[in-house]
N, C-alpha and C. Protein backbone atom coordinates (compact mmCIF):
# COMPACT_ATOMS: atom_id res chain seq x y z
N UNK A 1 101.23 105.58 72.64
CA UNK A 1 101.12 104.13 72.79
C UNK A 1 102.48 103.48 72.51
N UNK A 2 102.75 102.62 73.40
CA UNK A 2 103.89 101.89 73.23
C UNK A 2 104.07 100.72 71.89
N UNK A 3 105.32 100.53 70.98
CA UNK A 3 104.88 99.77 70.05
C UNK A 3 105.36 98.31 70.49
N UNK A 4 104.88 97.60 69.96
CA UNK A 4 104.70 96.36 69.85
C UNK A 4 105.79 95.36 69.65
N UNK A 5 106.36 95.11 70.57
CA UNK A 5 107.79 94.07 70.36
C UNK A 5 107.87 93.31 68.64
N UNK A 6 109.10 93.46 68.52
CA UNK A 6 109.41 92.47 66.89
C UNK A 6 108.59 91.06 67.26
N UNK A 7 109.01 90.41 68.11
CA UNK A 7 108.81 89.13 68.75
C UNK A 7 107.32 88.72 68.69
N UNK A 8 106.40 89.70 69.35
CA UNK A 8 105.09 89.38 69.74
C UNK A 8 104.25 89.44 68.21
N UNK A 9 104.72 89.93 67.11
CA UNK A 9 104.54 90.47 66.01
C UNK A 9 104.43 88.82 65.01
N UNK A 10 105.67 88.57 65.73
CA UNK A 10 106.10 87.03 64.96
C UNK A 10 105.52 85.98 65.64
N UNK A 11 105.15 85.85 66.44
CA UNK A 11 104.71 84.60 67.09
C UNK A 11 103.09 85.19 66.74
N UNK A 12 102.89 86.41 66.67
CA UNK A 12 100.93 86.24 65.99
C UNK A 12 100.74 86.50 67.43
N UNK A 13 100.73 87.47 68.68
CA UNK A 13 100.49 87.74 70.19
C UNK A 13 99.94 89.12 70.04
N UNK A 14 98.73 89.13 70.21
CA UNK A 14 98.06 90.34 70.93
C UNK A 14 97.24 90.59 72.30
N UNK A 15 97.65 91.57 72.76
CA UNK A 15 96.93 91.34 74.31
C UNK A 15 95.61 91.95 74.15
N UNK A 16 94.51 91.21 74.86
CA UNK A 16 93.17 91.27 74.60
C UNK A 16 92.84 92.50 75.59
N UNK A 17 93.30 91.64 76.64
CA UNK A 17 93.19 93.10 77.74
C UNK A 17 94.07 92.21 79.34
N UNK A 18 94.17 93.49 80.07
CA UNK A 18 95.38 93.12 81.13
C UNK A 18 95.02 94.53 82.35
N UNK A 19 95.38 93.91 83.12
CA UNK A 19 94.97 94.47 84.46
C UNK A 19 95.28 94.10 85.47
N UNK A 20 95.78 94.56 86.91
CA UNK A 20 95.67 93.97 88.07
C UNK A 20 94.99 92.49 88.38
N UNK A 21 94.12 92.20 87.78
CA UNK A 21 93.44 90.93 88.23
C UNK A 21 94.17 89.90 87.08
N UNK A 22 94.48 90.48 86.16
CA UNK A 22 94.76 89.14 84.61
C UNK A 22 94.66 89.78 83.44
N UNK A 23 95.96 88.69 82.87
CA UNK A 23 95.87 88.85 81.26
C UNK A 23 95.08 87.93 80.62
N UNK A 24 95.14 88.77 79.43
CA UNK A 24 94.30 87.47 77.94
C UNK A 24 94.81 88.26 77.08
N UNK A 25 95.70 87.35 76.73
CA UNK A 25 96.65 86.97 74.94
C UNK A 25 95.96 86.44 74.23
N UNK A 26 95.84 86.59 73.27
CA UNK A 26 95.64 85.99 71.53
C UNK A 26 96.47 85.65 70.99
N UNK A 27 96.61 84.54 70.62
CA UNK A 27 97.48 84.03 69.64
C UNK A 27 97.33 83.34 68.16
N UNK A 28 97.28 84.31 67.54
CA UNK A 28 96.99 83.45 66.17
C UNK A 28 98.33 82.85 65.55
N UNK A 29 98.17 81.36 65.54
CA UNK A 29 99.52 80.97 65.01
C UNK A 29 99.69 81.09 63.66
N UNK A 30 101.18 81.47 63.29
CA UNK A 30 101.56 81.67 61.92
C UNK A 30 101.53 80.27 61.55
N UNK A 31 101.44 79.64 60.38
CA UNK A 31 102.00 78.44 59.87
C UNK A 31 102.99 77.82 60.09
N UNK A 32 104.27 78.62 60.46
CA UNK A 32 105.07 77.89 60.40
C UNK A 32 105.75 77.48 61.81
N UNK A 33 104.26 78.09 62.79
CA UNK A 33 104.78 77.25 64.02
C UNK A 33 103.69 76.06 64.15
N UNK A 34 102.96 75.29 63.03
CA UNK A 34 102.46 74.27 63.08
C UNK A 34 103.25 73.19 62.78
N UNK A 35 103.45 71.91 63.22
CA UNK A 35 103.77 70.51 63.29
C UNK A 35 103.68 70.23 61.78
N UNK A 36 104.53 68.88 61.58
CA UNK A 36 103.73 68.14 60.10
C UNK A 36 102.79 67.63 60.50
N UNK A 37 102.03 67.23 61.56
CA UNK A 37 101.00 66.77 62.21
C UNK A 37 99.68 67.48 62.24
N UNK A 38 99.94 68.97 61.79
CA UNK A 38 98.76 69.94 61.84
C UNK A 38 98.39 70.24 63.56
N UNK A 39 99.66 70.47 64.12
CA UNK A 39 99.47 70.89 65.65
C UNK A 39 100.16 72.06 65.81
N UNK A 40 99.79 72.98 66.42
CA UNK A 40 100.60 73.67 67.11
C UNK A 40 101.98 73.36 67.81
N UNK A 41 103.23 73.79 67.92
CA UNK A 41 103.95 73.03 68.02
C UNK A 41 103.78 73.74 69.90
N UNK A 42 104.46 73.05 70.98
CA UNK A 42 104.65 72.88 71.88
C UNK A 42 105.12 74.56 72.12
N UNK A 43 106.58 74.65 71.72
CA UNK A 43 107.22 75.72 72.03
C UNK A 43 106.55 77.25 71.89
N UNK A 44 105.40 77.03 70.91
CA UNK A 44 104.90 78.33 70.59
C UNK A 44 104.11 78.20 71.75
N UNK A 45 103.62 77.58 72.28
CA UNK A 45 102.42 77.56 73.36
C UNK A 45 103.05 77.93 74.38
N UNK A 46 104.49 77.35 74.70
CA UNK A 46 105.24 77.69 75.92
C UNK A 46 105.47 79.26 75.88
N UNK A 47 105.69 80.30 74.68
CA UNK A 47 106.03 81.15 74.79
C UNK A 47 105.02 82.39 74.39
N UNK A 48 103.53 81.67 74.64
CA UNK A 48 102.64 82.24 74.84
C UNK A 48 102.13 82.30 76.64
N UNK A 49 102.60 81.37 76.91
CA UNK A 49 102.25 81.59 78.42
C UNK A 49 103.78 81.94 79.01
N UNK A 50 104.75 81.97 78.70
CA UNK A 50 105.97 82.62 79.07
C UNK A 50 105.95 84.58 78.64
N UNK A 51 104.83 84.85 78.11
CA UNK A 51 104.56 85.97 77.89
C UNK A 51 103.46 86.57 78.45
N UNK A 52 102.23 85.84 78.64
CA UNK A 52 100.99 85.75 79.23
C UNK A 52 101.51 86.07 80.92
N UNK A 53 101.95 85.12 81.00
CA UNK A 53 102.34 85.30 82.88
C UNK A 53 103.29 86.61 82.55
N UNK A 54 104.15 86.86 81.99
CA UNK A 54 104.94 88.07 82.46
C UNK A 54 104.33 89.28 82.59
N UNK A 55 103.02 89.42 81.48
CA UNK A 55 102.38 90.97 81.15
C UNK A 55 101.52 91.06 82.39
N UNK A 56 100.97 89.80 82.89
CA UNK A 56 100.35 89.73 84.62
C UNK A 56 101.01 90.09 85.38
N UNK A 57 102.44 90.41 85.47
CA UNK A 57 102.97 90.48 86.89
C UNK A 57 103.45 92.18 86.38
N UNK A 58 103.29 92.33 84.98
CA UNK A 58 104.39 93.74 84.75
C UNK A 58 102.71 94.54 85.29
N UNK A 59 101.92 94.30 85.26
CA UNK A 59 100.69 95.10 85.57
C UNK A 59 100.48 95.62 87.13
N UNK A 60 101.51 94.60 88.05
CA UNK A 60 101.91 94.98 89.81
C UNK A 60 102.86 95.46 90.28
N UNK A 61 104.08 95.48 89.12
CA UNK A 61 105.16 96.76 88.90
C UNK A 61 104.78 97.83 88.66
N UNK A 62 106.66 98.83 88.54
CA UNK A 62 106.39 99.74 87.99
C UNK A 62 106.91 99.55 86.52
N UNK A 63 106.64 100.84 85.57
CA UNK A 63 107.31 100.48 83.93
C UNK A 63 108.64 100.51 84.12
N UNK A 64 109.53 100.62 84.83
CA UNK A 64 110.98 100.79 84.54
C UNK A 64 111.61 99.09 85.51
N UNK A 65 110.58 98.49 86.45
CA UNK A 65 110.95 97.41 86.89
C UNK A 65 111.15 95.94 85.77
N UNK A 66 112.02 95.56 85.57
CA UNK A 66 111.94 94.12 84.89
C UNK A 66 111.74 93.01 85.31
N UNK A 67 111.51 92.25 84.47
CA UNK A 67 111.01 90.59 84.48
C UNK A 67 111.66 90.09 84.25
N UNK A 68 112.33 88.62 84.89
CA UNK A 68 112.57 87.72 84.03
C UNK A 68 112.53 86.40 84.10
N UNK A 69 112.15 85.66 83.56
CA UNK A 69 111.70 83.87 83.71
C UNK A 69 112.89 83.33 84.49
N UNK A 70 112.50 83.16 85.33
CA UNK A 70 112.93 81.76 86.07
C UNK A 70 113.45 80.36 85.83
N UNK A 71 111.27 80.14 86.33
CA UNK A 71 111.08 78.91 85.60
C UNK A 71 109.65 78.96 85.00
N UNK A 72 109.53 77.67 84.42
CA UNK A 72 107.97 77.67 83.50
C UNK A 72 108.03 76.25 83.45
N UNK A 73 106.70 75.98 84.03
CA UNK A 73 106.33 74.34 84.14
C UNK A 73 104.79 74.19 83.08
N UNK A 74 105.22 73.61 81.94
CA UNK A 74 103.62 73.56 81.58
C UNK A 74 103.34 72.18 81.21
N UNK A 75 102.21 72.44 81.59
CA UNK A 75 101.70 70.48 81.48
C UNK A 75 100.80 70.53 80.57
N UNK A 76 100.46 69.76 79.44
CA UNK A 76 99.83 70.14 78.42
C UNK A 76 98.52 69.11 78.26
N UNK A 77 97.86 69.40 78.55
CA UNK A 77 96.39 68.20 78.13
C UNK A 77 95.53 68.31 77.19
N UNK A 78 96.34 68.74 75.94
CA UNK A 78 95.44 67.98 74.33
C UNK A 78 96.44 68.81 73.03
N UNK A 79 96.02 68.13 72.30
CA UNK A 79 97.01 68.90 70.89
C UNK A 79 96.23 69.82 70.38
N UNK A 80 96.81 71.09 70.10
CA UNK A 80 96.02 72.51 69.73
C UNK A 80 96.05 72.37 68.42
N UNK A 81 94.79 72.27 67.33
CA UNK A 81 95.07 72.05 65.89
C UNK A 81 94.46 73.44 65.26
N UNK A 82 93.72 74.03 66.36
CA UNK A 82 93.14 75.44 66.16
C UNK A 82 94.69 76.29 65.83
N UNK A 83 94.31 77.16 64.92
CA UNK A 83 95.31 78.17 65.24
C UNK A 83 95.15 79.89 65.87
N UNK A 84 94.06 79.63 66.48
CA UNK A 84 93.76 80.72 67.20
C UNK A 84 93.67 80.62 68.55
N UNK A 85 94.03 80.56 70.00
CA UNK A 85 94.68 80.25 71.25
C UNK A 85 94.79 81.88 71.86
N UNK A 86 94.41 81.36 73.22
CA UNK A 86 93.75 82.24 74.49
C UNK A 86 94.80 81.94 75.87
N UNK A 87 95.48 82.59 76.19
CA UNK A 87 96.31 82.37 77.72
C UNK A 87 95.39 83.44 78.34
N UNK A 88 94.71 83.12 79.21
CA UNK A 88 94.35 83.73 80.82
C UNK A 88 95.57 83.50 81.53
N UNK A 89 96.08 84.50 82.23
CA UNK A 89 96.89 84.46 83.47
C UNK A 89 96.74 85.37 84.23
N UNK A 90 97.40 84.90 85.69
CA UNK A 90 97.19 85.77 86.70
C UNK A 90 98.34 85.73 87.66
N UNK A 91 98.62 86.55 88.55
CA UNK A 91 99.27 86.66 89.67
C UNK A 91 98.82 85.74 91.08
N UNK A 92 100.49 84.67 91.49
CA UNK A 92 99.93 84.01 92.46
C UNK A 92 100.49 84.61 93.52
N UNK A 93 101.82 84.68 93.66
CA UNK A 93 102.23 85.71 94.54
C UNK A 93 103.25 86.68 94.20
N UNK A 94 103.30 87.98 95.02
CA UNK A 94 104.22 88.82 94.24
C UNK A 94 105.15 89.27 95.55
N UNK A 95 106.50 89.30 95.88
CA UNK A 95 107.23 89.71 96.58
C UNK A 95 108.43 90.47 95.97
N UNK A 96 109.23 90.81 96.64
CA UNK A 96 109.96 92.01 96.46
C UNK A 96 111.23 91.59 94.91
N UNK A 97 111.57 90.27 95.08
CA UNK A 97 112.48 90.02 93.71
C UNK A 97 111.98 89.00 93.20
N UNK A 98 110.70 88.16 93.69
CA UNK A 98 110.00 86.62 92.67
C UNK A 98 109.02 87.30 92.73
N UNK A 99 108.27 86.63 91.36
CA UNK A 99 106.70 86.14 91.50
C UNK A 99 106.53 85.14 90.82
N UNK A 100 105.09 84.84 90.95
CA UNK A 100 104.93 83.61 90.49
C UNK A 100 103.55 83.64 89.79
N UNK A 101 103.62 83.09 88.35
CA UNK A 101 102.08 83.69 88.06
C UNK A 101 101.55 81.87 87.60
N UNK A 102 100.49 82.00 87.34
CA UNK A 102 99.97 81.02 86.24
C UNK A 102 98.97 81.27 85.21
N UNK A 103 98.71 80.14 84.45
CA UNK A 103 97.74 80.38 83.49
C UNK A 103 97.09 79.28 83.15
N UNK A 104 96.56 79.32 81.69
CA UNK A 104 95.80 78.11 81.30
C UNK A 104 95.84 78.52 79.59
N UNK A 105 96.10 77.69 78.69
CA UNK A 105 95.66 77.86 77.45
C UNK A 105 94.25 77.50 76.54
N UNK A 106 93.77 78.31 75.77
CA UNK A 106 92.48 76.97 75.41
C UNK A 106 92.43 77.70 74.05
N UNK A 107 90.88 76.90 73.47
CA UNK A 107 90.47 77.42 72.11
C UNK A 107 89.95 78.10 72.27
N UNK A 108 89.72 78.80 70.84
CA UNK A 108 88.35 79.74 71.21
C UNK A 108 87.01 79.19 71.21
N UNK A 109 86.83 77.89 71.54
CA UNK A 109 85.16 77.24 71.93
C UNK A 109 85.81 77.33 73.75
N UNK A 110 87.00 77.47 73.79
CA UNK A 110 87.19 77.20 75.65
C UNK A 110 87.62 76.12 76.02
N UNK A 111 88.02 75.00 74.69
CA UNK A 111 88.79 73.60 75.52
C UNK A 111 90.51 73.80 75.71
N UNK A 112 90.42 73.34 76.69
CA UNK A 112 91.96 73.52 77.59
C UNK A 112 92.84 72.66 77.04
N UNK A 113 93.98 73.76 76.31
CA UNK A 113 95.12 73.04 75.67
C UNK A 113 96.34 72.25 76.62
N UNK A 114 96.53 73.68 77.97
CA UNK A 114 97.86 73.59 78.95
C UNK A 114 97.71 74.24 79.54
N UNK A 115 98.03 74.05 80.81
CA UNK A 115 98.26 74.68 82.07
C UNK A 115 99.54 74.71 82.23
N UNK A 116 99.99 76.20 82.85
CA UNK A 116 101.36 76.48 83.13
C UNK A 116 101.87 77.21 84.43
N UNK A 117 102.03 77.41 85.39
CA UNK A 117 103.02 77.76 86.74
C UNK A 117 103.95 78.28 86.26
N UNK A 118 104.82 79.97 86.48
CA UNK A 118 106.19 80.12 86.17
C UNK A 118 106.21 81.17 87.42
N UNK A 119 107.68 81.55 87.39
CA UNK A 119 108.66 81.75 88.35
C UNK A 119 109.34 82.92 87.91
N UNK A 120 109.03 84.67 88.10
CA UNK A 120 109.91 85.32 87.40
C UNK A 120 110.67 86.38 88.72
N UNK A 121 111.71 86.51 88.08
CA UNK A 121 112.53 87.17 88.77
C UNK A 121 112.27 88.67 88.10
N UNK A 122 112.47 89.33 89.37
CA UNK A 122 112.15 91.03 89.11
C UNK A 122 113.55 92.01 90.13
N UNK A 123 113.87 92.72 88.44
CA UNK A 123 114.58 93.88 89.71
C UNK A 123 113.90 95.29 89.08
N UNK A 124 113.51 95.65 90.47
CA UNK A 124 113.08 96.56 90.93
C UNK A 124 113.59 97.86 90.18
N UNK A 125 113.28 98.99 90.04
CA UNK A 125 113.87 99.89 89.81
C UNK A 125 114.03 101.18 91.16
């Protein structure tokens, strides 16, 4: 089994499960990516679906092909005060050096934190 990035460790990211059709991340946030507001802060969310979309598209590669962000558009419709958070993503299209995936964030009752569109560049191996 492959181990587990420093990164994904620190941001609280486990993949639920992933496949050709879609990912689902877990994110339990650490504390200290909450707001003085008792929110999740923005950036952790962005780099839950900046991770979410990538493990979707590494699932239509091969393991030695890389990823890398583009772009990432996320539009956010409510403040996450949960600290436990869900990215579904999937593959929108995949060609020979882009793809393009999206997702959606929510709680674990299922209300929708953000929706996100990104743009990754791939070289091939």
């Amino acid at each position: 089994m492959k181990r587990v990035p420093a990164f994904m460790k620190l941001l609280g990211l486990r993949i639920e499960h992933a496949d050709r059709e879609g990912a689902l991340l877990r994110m339990k946030v650490p504390d200290a990516l909450m707001t003085p507001f008792g929110q999740v802060h923005g950036g952790a969310i962005a780099a839950l679906f900046d991770t979410g979309l990538a493990i979707a598209i590494a699932r239509h590669v091969a393991p030695a092909d890389r990823i890398a962000t583009h772009n990432l558009n996320v539009a956010f419709a409510a403040f996450a005060h949960e600290q436990l958070l869900f990215c579904r993503a999937r593959v929108v299209s995949l060609r020979r050096s882009v793809a393009v995936a999206e997702g959606e964030v929510v709680t674990e009752a299922g209300a929708l934190v953000a929706k996100a569109v990104g743009t990754f560049g791939l070289r091939r191996s």
